[in-house]
Protein backbone atom coordinates (compact mmCIF):
# COMPACT_ATOMS: atom_id res chain seq x y z
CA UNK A 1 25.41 17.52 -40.33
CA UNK A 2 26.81 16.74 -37.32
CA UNK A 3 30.39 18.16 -35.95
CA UNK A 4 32.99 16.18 -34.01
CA UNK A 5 36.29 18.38 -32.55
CA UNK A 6 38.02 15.59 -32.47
CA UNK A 7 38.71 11.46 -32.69
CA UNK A 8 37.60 11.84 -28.50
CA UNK A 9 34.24 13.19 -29.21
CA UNK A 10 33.29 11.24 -32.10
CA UNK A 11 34.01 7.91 -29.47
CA UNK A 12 30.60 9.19 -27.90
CA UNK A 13 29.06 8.09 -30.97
CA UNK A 14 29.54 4.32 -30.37
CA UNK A 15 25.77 2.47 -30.54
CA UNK A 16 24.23 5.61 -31.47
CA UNK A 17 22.27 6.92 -35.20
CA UNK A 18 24.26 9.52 -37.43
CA UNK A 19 22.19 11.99 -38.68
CA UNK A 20 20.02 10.48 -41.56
CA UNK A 21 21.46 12.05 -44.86
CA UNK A 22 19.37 13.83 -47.95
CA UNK A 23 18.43 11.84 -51.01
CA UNK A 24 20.56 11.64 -53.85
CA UNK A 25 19.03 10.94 -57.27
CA UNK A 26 20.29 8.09 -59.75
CA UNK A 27 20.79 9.01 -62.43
CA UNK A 28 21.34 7.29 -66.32
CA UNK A 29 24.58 8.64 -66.36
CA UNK A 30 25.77 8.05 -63.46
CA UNK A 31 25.23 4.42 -63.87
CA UNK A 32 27.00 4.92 -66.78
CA UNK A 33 29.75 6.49 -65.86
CA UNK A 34 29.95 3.58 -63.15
CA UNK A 35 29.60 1.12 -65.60
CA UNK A 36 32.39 3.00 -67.76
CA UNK A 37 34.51 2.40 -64.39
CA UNK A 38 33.95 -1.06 -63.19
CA UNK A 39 33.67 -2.64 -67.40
CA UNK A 40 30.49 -4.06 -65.99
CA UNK A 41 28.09 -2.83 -68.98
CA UNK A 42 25.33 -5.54 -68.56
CA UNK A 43 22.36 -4.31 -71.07
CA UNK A 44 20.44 -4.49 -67.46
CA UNK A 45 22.21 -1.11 -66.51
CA UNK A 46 22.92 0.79 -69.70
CA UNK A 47 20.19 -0.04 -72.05
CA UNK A 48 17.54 1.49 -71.64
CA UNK A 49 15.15 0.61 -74.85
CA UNK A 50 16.21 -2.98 -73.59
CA UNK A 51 15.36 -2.58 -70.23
CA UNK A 52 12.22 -1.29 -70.69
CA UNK A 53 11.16 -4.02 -72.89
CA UNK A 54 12.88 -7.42 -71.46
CA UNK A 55 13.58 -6.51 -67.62
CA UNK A 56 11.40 -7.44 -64.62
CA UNK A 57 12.02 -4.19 -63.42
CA UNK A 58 10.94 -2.09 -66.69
CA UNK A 59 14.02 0.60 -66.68
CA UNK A 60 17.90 0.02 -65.98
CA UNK A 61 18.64 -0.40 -62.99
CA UNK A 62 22.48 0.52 -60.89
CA UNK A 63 24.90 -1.94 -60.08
CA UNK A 64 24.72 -3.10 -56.27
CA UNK A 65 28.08 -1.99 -56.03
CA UNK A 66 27.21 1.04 -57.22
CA UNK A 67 25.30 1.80 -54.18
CA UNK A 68 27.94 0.15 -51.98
CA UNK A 69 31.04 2.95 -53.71
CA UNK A 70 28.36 5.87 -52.10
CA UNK A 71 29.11 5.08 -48.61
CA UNK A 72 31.79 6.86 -48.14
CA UNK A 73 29.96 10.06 -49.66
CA UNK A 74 26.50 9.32 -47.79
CA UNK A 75 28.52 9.35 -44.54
CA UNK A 76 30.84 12.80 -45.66
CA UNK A 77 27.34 14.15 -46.32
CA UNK A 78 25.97 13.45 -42.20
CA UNK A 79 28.96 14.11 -39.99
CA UNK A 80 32.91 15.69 -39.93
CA UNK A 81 35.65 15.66 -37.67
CA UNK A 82 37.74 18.81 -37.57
CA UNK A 83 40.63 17.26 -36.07
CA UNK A 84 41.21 14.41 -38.81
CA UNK A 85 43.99 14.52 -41.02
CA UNK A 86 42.47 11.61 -43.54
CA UNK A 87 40.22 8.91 -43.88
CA UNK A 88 40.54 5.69 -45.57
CA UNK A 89 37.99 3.09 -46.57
CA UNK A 90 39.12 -0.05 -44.49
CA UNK A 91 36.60 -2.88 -45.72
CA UNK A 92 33.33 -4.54 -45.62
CA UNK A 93 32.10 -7.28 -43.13
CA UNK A 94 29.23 -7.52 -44.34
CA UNK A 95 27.01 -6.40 -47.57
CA UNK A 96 24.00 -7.68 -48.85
CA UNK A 97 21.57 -5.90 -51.94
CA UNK A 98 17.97 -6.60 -51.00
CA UNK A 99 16.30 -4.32 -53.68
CA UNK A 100 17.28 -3.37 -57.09
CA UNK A 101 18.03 0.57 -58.11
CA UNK A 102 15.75 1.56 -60.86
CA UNK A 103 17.27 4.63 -62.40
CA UNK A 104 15.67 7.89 -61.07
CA UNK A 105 15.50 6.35 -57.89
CA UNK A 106 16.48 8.52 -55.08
CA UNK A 107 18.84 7.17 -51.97
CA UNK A 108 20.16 8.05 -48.70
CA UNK A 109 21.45 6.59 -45.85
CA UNK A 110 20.76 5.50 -42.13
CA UNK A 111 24.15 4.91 -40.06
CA UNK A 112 25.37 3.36 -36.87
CA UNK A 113 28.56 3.68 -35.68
CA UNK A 114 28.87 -0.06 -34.26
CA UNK A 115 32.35 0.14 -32.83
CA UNK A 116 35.41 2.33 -32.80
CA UNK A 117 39.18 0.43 -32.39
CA UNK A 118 42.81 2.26 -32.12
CA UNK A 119 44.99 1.99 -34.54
CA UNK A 120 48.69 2.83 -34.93
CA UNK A 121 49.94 6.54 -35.54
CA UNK A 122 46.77 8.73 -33.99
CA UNK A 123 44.17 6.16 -35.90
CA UNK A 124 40.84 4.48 -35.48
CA UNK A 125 39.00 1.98 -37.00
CA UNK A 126 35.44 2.87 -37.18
CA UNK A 127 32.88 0.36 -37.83
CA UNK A 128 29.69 1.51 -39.65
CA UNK A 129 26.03 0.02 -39.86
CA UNK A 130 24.90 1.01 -43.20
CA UNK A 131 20.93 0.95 -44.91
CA UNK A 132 20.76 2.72 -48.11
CA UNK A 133 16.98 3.45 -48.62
CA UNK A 134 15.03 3.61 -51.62
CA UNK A 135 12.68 6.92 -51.24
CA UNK A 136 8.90 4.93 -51.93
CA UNK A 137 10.38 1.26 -51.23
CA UNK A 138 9.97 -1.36 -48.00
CA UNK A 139 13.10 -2.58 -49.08
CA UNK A 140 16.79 -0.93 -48.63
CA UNK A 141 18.97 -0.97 -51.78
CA UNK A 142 22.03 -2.67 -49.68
CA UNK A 143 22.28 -3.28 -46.29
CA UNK A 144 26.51 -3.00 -45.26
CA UNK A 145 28.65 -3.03 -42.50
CA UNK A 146 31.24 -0.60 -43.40
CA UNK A 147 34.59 -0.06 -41.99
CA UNK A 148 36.99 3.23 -42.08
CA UNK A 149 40.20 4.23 -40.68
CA UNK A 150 40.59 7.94 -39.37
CA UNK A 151 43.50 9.57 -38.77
CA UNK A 152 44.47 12.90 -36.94
């Protein structure tokens, strides 16, 4: 984890890795409860008996935008700054899913904070390089640019 006083220090980050964050295991029911959320119950993600017979991939796998929703935890998870009031998700540039989630896969997530632009009353917009790993895989899960607004 690292620790930023304020908006100022965490500038120093521009071009430069966050810390690379623990693996988080995906779970059944968490893709699930995702597919409870979005109404996106494709038999690819919450069959399982299904899956195991009829999918290239041999077990459900989790929505892409599954994996895309975790950003904003992955990053929480590698770095805070004390001085910030709230954060916002902003948008997406930029998000591509390379590699399918089985389920009992394990992620986490390699950052680089790209750019940092003011915004009105004490804000920034902080633009995020995002690769979401799969633990044993060549290829990342998704592959985003990720933006957030800060405010102290």
């Amino acid at each position: 984890m690292e620790v930023f006083n304020t908006i100022s220090d965490f500038r120093t980050m521009v071009g430069k890795a966050l810390p690379v964050g623990n693996w988080y295991p995906i779970t059944q029911e968490m893709i699930g409860d995702f597919a409870n959320a979005t109404l996106d119950k494709q038999w690819i993600h919450v069959d399982a008996e299904r899956a195991a017979k009829e999918s290239p991939f041999k077990s459900t796998i989790a929505h892409g935008f599954m994996s895309v929703a975790m950003i904003s935890k992955l990053l929480e998870a590698v770095f805070t700054i004390k001085s910030l009031k709230m954060g916002l998700n902003y948008g997406l540039n930029k998000v591509r899913f390379p590699n399918a989630v089985p389920v009992n896969s394990q992620l986490r997530m390699h950052t680089t904070v790209v750019a940092i632009a003011d915004l009105p009353n004490k804000g920034v917009k902080v633009t995020f390089a995002c690769t979401i790993e799969i633990k044993g895989q060549e290829k990342p899960a998704c592959v985003a640019e990720f933006l957030a607004a800060f405010f102290e």
